[in-house]
N, C-alpha and C. Protein backbone atom coordinates (compact mmCIF):
# COMPACT_ATOMS: atom_id res chain seq x y z
N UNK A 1 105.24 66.76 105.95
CA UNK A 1 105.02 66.62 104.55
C UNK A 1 106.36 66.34 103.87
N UNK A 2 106.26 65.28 103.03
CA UNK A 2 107.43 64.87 102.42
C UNK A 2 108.14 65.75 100.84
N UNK A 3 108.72 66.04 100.61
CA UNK A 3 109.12 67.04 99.40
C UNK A 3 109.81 65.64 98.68
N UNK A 4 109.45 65.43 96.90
CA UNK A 4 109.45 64.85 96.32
C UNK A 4 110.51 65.61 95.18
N UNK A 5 111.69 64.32 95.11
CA UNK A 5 112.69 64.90 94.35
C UNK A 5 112.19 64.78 92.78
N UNK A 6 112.69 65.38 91.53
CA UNK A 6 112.39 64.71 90.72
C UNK A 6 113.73 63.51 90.10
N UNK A 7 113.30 62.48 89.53
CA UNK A 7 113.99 61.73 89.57
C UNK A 7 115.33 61.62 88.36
N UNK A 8 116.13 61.00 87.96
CA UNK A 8 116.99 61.38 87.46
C UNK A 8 116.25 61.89 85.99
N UNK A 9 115.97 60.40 85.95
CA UNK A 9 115.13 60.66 84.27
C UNK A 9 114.36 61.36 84.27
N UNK A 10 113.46 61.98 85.55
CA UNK A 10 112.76 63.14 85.02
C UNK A 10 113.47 64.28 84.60
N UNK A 11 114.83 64.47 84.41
CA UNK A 11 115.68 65.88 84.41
C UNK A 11 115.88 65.71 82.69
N UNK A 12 115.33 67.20 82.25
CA UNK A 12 115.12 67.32 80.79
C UNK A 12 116.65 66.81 80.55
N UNK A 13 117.46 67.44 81.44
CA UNK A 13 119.01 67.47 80.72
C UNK A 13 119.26 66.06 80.30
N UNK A 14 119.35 65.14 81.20
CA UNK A 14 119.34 63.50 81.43
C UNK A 14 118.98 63.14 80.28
N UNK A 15 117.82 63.36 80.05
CA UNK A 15 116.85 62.46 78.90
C UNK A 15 117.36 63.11 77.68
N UNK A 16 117.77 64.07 77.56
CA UNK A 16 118.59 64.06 75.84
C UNK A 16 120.12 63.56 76.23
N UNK A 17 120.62 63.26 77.05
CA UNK A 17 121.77 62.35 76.98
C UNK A 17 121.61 61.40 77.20
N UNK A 18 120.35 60.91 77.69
CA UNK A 18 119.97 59.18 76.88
C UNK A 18 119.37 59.31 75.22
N UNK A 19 118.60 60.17 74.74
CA UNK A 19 118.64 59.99 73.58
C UNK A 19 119.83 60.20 72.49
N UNK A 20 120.88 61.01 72.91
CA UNK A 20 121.66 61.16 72.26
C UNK A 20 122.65 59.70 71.92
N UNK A 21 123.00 59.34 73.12
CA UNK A 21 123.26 57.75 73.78
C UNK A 21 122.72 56.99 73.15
N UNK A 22 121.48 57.23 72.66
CA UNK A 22 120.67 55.92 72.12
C UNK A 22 121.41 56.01 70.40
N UNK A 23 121.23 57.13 69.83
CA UNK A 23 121.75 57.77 68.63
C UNK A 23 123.14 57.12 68.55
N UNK A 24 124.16 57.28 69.06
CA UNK A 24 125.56 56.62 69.39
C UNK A 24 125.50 55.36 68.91
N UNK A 25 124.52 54.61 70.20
CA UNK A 25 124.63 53.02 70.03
C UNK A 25 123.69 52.07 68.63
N UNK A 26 122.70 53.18 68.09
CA UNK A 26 122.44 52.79 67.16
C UNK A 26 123.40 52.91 65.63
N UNK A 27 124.14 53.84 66.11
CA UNK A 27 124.56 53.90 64.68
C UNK A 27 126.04 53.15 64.87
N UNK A 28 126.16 52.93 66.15
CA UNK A 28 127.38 52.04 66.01
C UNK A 28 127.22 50.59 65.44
N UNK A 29 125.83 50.42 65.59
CA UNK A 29 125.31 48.76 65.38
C UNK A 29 124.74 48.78 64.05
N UNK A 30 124.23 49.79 63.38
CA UNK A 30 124.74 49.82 61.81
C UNK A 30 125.97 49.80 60.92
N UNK A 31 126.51 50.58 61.71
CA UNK A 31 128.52 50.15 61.13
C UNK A 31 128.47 49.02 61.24
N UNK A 32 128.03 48.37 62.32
CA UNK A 32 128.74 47.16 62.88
C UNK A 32 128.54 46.10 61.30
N UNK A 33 127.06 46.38 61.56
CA UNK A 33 126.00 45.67 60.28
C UNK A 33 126.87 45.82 59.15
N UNK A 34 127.08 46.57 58.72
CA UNK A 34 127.47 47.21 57.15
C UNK A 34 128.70 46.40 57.02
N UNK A 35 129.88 46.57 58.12
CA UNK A 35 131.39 46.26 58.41
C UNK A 35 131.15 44.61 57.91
N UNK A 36 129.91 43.80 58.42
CA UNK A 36 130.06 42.36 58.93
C UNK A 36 129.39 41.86 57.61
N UNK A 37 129.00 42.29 56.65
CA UNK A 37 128.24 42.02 55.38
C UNK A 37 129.76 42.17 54.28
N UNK A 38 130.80 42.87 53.90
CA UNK A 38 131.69 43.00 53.61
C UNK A 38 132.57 41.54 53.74
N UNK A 39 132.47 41.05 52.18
CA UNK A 39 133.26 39.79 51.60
C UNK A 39 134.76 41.02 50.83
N UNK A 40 135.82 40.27 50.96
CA UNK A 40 137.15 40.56 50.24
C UNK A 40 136.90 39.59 49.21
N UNK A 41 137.78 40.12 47.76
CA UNK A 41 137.51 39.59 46.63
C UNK A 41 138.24 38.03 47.14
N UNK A 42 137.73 37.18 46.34
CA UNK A 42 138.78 35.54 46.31
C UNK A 42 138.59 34.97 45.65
N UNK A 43 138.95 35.11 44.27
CA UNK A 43 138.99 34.53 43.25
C UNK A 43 140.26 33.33 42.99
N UNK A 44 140.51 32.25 43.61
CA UNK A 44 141.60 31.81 44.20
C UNK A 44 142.36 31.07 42.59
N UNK A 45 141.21 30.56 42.24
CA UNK A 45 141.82 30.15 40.91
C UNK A 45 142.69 30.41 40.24
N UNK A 46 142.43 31.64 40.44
CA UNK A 46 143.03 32.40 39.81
C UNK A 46 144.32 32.20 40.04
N UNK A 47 144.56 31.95 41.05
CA UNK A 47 146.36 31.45 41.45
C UNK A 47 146.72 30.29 42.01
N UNK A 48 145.91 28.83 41.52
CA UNK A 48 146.39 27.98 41.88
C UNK A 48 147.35 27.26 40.59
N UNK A 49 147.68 28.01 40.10
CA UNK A 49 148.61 27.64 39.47
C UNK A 49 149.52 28.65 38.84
N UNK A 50 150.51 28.68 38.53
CA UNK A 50 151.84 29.59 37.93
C UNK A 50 153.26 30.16 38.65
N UNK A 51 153.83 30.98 38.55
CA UNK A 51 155.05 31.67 38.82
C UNK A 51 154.84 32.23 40.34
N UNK A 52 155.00 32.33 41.34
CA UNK A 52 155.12 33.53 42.15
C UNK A 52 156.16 33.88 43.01
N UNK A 53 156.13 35.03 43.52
CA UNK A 53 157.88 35.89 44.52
C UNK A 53 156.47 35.58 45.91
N UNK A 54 157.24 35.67 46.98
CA UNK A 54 156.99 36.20 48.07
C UNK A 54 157.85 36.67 48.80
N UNK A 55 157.77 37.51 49.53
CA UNK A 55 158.97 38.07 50.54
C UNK A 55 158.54 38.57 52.25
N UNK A 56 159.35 38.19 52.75
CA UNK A 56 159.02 38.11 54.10
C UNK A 56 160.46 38.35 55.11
N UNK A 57 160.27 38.94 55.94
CA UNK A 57 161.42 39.25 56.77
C UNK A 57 161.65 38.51 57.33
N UNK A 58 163.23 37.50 57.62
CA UNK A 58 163.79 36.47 58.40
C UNK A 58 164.93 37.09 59.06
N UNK A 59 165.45 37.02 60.11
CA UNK A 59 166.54 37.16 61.25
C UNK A 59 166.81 38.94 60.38
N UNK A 60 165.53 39.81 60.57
CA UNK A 60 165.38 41.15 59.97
C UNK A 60 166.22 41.64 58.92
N UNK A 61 166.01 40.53 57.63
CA UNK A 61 166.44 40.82 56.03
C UNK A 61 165.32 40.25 55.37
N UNK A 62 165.30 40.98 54.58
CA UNK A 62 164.05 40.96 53.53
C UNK A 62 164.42 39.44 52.97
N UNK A 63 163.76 39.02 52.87
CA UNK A 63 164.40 37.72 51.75
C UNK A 63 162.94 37.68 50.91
N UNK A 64 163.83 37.33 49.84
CA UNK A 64 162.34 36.28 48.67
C UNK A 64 162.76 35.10 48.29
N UNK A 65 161.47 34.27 48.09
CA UNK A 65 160.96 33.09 47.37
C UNK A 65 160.48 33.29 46.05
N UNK A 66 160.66 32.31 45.26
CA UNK A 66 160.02 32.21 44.15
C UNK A 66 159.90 30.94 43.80
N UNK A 67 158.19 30.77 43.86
CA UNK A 67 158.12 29.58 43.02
C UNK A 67 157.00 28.78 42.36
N UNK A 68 156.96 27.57 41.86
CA UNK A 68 156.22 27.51 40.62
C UNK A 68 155.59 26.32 41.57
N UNK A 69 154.22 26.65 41.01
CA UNK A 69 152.90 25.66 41.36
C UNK A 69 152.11 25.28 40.21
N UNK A 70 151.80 24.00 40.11
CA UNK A 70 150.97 23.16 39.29
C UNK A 70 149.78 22.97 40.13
N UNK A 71 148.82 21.68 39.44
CA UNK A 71 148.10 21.54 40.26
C UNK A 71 148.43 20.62 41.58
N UNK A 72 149.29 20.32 41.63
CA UNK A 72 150.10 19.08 42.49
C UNK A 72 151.26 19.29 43.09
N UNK A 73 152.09 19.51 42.44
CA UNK A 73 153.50 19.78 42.95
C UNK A 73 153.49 21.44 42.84
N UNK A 74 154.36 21.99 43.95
CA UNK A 74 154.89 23.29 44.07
C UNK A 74 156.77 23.68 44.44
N UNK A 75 157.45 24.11 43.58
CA UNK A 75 159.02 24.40 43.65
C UNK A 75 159.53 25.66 44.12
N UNK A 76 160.16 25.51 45.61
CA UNK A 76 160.41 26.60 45.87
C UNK A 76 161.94 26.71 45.62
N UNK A 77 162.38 28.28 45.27
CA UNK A 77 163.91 28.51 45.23
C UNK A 77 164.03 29.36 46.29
N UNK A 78 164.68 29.19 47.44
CA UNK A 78 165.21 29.89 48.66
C UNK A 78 166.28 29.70 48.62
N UNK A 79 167.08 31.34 48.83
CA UNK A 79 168.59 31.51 48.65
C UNK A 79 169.61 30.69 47.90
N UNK A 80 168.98 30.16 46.74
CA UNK A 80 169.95 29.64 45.93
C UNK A 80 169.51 27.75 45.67
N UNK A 81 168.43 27.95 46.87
CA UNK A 81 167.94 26.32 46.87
C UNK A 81 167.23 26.30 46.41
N UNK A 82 167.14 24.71 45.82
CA UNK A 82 165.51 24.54 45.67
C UNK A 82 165.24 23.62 46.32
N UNK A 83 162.88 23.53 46.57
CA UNK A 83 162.53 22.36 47.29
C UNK A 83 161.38 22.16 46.43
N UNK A 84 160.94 21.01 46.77
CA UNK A 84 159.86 20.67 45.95
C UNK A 84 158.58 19.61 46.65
N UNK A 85 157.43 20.15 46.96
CA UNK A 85 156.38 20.15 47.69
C UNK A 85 155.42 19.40 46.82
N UNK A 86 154.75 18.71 47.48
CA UNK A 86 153.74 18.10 46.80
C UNK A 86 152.34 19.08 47.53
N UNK A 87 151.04 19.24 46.63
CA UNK A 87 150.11 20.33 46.79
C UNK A 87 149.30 19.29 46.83
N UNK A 88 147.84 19.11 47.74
CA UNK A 88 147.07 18.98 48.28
C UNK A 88 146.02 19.66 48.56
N UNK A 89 144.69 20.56 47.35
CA UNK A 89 143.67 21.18 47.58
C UNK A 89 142.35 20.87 48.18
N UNK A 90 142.34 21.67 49.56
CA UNK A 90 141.38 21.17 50.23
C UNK A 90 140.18 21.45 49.32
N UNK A 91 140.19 22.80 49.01
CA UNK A 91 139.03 23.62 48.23
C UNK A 91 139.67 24.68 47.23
N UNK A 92 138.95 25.40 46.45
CA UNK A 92 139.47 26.14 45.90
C UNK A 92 140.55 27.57 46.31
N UNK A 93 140.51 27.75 47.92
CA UNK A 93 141.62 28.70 48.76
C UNK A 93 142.47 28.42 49.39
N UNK A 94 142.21 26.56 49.71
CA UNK A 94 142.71 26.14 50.55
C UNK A 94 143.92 25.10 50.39
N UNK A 95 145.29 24.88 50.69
CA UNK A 95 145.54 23.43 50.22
C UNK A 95 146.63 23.35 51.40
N UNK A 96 147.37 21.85 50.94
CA UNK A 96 148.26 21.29 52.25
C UNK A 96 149.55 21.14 50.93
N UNK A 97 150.32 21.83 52.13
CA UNK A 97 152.01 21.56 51.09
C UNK A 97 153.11 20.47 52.19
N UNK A 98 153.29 19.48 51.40
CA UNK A 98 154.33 18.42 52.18
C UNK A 98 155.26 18.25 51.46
N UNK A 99 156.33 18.67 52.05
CA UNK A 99 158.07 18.45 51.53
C UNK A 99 158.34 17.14 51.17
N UNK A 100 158.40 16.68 49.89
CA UNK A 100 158.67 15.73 49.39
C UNK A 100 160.39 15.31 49.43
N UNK A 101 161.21 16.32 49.86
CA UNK A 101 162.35 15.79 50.45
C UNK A 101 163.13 16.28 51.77
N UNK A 102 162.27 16.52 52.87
CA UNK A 102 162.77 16.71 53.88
C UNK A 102 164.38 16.50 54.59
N UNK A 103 164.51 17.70 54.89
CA UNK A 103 166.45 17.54 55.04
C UNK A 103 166.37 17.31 56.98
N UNK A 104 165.12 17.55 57.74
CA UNK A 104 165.15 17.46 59.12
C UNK A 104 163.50 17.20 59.48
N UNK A 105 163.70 16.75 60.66
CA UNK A 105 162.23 16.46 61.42
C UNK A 105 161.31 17.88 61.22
N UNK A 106 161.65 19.35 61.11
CA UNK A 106 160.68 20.22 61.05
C UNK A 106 160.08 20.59 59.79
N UNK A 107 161.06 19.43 58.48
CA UNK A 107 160.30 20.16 57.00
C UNK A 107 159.50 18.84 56.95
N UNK A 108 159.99 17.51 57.87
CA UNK A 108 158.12 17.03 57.56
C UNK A 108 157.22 16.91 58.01
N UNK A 109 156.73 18.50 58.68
CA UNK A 109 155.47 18.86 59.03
C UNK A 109 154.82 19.18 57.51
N UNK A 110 153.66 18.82 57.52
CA UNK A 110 152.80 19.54 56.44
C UNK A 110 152.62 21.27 57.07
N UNK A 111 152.35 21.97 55.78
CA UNK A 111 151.92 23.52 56.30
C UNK A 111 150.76 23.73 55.49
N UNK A 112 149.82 24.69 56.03
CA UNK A 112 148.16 24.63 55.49
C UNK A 112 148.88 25.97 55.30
N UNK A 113 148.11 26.27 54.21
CA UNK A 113 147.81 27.30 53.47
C UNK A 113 146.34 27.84 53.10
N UNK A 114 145.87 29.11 53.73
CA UNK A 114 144.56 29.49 53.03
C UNK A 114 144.68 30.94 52.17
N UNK A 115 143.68 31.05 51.18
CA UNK A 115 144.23 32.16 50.36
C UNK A 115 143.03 32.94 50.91
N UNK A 116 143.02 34.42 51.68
CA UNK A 116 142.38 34.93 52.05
C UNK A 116 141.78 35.98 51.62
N UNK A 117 142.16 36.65 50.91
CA UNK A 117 141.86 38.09 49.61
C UNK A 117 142.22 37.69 48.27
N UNK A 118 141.93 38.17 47.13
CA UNK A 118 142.63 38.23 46.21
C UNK A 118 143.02 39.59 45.69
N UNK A 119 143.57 39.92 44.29
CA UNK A 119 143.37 41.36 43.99
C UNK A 119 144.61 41.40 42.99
N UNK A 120 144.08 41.84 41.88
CA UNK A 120 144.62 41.64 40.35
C UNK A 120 145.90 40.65 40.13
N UNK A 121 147.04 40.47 40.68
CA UNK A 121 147.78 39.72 40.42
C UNK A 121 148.63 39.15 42.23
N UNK A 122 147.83 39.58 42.54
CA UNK A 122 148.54 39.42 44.41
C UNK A 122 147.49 38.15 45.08
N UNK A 123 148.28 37.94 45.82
CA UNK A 123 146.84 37.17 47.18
C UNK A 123 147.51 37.16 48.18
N UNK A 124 146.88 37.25 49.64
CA UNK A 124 146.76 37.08 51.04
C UNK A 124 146.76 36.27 51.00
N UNK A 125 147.65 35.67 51.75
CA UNK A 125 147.13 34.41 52.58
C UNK A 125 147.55 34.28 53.95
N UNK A 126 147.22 32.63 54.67
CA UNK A 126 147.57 32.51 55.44
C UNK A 126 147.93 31.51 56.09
N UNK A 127 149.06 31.31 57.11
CA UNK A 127 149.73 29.93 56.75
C UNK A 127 150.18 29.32 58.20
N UNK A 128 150.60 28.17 58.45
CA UNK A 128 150.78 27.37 59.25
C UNK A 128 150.76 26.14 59.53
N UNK A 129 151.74 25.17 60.63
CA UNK A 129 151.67 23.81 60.23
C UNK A 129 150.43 23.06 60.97
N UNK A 130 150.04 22.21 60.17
CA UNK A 130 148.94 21.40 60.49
C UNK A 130 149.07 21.30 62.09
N UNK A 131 147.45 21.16 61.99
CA UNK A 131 147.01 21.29 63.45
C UNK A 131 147.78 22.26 64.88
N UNK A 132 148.11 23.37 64.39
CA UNK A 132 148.91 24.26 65.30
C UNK A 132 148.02 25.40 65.26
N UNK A 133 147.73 26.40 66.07
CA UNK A 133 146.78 27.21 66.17
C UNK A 133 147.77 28.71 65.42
N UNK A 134 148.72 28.40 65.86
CA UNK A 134 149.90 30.15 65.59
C UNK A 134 149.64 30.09 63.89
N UNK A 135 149.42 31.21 62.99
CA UNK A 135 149.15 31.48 62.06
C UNK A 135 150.24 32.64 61.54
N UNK A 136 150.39 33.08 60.12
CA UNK A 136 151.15 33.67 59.74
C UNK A 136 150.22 34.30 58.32
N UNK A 137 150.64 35.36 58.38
CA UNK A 137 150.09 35.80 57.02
C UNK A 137 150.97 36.36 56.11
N UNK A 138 151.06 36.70 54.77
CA UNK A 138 152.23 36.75 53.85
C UNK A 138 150.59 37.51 52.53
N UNK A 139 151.96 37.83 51.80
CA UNK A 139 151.15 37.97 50.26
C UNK A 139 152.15 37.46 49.25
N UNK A 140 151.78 37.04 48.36
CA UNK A 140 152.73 36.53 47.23
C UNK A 140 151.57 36.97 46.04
N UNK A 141 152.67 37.42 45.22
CA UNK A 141 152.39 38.03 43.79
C UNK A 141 152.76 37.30 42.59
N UNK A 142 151.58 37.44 42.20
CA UNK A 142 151.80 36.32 40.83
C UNK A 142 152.52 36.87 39.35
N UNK A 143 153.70 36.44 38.96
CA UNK A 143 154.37 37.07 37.71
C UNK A 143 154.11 36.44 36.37
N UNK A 144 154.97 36.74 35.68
CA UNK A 144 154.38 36.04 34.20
C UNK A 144 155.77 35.53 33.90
């Protein structure tokens, strides 16, 4: 006569650590839900045009930019320079900046710009030269 084990899932213990398990994975896939419905403000308009600083760490010193955008042209002052970019809006977050006086082969790459958040006088964005996958992100703040 054969003696019959019971099987895993028949073990009370088992089966509330699959329901508990189940509890876990459901509520992780509601976060998930909730997380993936979540838009950041982007009101981009809002800053395609006027004054702004940005600052960003180069050879580990803070440095800033400041500079002025129209709907067309954009002027940057770096360390005492200035340059002056012609603006190109793909869409309202999006545009292409090309150095209208290039001093070497790497300022006449175009660089894409997308504005990714907004938030009262600041924006995210994010940046890089055309058709290159490596990306950069920055915030620049808009002054008066």
């Amino acid at each position: 006569m054969a003696v019959l084990k019971p099987s895993r899932i028949d073990n009370p213990r088992k089966k509330g650590y699959f329901c508990s398990m189940k509890k876990i994975l459901l509520s992780l896939c509601l976060l998930a839900l909730c997380a993936s419905c979540f838009q950041p403000e982007r009101n981009c308009t809002d800053f395609r045009t006027g004054n702004f600083e940005f600052e960003a760490f180069l050879e580990g010193k803070l440095q800033k930019t400041v500079f002025t955008r129209n709907d067309s042209i954009e002027v940057d002052v770096f360390q005492g320079k200035s340059d002056t970019s012609s603006v190109r809006w793909l869409n309202d977050c999006e545009y292409i900046l090309t150095n209208l006086n290039p001093k070497n082969r790497a300022e006449e790459k175009p660089l894409h710009i997308k504005i990714i958040s907004t938030e009262k006088n600041t924006y995210t964005f994010e940046y890089g030269l055309v058709g290159e996958a490596k990306k950069q992100r920055g915030t620049a703040v808009k002054v008066k």
